[in-house]
Protein backbone atom coordinates (compact mmCIF):
# COMPACT_ATOMS: atom_id res chain seq x y z
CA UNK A 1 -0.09 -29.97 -24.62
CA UNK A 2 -2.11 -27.18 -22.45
CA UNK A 3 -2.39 -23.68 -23.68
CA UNK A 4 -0.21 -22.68 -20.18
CA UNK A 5 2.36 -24.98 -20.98
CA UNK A 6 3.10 -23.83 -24.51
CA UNK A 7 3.21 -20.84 -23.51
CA UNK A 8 6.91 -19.12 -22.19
CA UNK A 9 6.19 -19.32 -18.27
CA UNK A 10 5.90 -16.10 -16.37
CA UNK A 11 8.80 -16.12 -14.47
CA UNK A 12 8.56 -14.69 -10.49
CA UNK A 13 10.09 -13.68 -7.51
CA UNK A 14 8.41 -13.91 -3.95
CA UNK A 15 9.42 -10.98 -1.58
CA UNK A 16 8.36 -11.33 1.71
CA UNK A 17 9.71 -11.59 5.57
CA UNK A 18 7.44 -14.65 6.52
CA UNK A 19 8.73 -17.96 5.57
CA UNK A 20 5.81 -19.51 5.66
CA UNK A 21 4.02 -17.15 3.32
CA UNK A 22 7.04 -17.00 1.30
CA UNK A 23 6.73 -21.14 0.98
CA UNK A 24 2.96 -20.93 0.54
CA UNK A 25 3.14 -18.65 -2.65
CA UNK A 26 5.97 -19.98 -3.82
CA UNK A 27 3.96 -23.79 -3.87
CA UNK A 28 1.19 -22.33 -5.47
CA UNK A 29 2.63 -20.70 -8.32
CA UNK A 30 5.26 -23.40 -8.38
CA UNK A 31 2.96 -25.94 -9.16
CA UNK A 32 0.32 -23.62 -11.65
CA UNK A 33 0.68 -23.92 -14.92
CA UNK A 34 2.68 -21.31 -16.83
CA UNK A 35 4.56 -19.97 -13.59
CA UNK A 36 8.11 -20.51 -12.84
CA UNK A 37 9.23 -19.19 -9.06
CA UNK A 38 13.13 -17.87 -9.89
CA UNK A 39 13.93 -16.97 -6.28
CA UNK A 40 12.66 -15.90 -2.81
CA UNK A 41 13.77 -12.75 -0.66
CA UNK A 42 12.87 -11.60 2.82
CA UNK A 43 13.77 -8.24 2.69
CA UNK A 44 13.59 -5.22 0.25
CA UNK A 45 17.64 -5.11 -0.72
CA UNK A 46 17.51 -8.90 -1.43
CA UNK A 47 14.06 -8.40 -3.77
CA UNK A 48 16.06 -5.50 -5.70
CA UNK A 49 18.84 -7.68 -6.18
CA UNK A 50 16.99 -10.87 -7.33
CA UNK A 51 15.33 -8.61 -9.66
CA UNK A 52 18.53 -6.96 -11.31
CA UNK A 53 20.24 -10.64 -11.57
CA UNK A 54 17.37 -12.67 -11.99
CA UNK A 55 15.26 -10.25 -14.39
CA UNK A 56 11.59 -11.80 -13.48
CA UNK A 57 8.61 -11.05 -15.08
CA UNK A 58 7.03 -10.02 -11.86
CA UNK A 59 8.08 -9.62 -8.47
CA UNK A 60 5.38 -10.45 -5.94
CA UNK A 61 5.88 -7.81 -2.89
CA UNK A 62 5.09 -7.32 0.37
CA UNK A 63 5.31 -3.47 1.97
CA UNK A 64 6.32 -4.11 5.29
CA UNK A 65 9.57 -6.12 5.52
CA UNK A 66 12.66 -5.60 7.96
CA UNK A 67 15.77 -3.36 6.55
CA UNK A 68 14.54 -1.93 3.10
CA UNK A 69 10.37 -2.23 2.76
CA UNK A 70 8.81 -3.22 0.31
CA UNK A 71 7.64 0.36 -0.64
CA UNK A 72 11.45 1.63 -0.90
CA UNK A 73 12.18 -1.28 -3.08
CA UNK A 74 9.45 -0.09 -5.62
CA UNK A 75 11.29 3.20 -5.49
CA UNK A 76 15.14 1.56 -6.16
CA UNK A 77 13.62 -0.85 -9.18
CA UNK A 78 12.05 2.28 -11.03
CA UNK A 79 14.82 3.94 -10.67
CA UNK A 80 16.90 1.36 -11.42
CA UNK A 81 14.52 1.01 -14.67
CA UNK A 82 14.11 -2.59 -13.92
CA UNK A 83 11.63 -3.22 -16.22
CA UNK A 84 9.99 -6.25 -13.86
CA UNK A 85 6.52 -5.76 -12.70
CA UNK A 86 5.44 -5.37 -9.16
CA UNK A 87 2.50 -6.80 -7.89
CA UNK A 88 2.15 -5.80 -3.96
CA UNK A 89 0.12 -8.72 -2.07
CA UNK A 90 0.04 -7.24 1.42
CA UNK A 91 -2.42 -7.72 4.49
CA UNK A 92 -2.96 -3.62 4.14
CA UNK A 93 -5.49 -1.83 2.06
CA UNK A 94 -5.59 2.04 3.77
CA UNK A 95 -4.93 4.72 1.46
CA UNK A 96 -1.31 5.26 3.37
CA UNK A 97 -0.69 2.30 1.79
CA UNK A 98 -2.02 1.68 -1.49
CA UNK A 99 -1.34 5.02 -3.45
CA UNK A 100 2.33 5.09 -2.39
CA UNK A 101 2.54 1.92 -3.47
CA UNK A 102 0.89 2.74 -6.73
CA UNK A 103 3.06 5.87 -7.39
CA UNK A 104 6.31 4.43 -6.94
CA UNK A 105 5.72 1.69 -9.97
CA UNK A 106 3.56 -0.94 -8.68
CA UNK A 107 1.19 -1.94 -11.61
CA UNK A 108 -1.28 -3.79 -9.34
CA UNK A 109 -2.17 -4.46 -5.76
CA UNK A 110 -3.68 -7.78 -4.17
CA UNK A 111 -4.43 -8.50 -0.48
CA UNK A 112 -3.07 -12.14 0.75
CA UNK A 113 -6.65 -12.88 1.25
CA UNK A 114 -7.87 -12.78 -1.71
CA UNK A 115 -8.62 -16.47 -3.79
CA UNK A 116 -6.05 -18.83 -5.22
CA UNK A 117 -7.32 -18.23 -8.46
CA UNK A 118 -7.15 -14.11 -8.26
CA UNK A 119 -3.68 -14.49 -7.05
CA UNK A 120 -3.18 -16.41 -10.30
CA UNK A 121 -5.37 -13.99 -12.63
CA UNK A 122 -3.71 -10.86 -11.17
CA UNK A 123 0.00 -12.20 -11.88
CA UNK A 124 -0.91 -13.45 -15.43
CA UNK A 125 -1.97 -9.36 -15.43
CA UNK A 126 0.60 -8.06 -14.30
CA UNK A 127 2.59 -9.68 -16.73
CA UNK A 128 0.98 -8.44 -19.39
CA UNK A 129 1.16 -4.53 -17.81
CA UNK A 130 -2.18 -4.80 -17.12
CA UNK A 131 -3.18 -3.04 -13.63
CA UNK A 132 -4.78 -5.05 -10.76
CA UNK A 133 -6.84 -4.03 -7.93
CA UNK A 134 -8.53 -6.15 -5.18
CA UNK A 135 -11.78 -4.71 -5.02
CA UNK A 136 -11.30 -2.59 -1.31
CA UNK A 137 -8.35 -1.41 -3.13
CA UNK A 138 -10.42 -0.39 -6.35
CA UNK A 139 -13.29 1.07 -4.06
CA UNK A 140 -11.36 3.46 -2.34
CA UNK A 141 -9.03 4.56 -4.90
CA UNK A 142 -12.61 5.42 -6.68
CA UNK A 143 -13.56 7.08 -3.32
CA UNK A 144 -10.81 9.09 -3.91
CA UNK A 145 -10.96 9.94 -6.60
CA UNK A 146 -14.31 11.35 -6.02
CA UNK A 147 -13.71 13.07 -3.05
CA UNK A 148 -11.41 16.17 -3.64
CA UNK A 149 -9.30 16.37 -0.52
CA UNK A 150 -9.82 19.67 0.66
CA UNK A 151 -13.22 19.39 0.98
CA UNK A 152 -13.04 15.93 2.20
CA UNK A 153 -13.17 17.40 5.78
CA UNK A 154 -15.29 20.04 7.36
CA UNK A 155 -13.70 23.31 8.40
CA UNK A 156 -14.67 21.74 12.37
CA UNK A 157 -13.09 18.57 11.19
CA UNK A 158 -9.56 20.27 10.25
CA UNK A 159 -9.26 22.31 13.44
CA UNK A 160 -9.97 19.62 15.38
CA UNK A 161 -7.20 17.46 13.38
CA UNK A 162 -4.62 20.32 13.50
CA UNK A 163 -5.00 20.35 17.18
CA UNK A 164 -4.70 17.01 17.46
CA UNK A 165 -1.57 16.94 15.20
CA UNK A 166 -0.36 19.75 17.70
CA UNK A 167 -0.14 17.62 20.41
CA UNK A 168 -3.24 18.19 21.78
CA UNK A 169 -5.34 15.54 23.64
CA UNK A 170 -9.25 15.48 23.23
CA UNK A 171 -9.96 17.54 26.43
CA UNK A 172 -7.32 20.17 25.54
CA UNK A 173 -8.78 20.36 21.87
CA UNK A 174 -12.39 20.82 23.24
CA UNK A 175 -10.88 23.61 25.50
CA UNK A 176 -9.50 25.33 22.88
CA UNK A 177 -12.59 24.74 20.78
CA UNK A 178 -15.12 25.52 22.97
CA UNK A 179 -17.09 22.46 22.43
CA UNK A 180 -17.24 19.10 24.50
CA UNK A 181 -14.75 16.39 24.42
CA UNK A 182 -17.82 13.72 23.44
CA UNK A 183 -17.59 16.11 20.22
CA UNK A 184 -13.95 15.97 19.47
CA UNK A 185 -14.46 12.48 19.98
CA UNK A 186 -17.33 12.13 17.22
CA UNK A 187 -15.45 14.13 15.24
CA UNK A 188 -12.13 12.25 14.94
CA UNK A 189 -14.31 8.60 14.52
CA UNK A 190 -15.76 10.85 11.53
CA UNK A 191 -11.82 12.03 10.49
CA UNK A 192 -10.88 8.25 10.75
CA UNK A 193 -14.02 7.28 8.12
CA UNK A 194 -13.09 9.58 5.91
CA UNK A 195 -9.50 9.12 5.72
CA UNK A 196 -10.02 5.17 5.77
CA UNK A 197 -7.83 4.99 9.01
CA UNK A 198 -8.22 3.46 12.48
CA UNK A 199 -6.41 6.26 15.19
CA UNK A 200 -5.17 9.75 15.57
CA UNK A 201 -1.28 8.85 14.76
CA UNK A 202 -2.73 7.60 11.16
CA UNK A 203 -5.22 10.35 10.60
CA UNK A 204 -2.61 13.16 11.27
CA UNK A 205 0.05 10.75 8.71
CA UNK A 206 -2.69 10.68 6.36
CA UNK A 207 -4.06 14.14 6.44
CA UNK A 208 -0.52 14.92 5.78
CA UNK A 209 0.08 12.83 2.78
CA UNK A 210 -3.15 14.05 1.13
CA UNK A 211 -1.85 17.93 1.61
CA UNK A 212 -4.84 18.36 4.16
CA UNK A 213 -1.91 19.66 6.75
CA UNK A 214 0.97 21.38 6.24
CA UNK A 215 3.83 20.77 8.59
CA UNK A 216 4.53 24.41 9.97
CA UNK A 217 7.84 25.56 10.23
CA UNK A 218 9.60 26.24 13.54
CA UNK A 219 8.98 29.81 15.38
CA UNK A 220 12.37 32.29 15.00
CA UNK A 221 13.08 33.02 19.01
């Protein structure tokens, strides 16, 4: 008898909206040793309720799913105090995604990409409470971590970002600036570096989420 097979098998559910992912993890860990797959959902509400029925050991989750996502569903099994883990395996690895994630109760965080046998590794973790990172997750959560966020942008950088979450395109921020719109430009590619983003609408999102803006309340007439 194998060590996996004397041992009680960790017990899963598979939440995501692809089928075909959804039947590609579920053959994998169905046919590991030590892993028993308990159910599937394709949604957020179904993965809550699979978890309060089925109590897994760990729920493997996806973030972006139709009706509830995955990130709400984190939210509704802590405060259900389902004591499952969650172990997000997602195509996304920004910062907008992997510290909500982590705050709302996920104990680790794996891209789909990542080898069979860390797929494996990081549920027989999460099991055991231990917290898993892929390491792009793990590098920028250390970049972070490093990098205070109000002084992660210049004092240029943030008035060009405020304008920008304003409303304002590049040539009207230069205008207002006084500087040329080849600057604003350089300046947002550096805004998108540092925030670990890819365009204005997620550089604004994140510079919100990290307290770098502050959403300013309406004008009295």
């Amino acid at each position: 008898m194998t060590e996996h097979a004397a041992e009680t098998p960790i017990r899963l559910v598979i939440a995501d909206d692809h089928p075909v992912v959804r039947d590609g993890l579920s053959s994998m860990f169905a046919s590991a040793p030590g892993f028993e797959v308990l159910g599937e959902a394709a949604d957020g509400e179904s993965a809550v309720r699979l978890a309060v029925e089925l109590r897994p050991d760990v729920i493997l989750m996806d973030l972006r799913m139709p009706g509830m996502d995955g990130l709400t569903a984190i939210s509704e099994l802590t405060r259900r105090g389902v004591t499952a883990r969650v172990l997000v395996l997602t195509t996304y690895d920004t910062d907008t995604h992997v510290l909500p994630a982590i705050e709302a109760g996920a104990t680790g965080y794996l891209l789909k990409d990542s080898p069979r046998e860390d797929l494996l590794r990081g549920a027989r973790a999460a099991a055991k409470g231990e917290s898993v990172l892929s390491p792009s997750v793990a590098a920028r959560l250390m970049n972070r971590v490093r990098t205070p966020a109000p002084h992660l942008l210049s004092p240029r950088e943030l008035e060009v970002l405020e304008l920008v979450a304003a409303g304002n395109t590049n040539r009207e921020a230069a205008a207002r600036l006084f500087i040329t719109e080849a600057t604003v430009k350089s300046h947002l590619l550096n805004i998108y570096a540092k925030l670990g983003v890819g365009d204005r609408a997620a550089a604004v999102t994140e510079a919100f989420n990290r307290g770098l803006l502050v959403p300013r309340t309406p004008e009295q007439p």
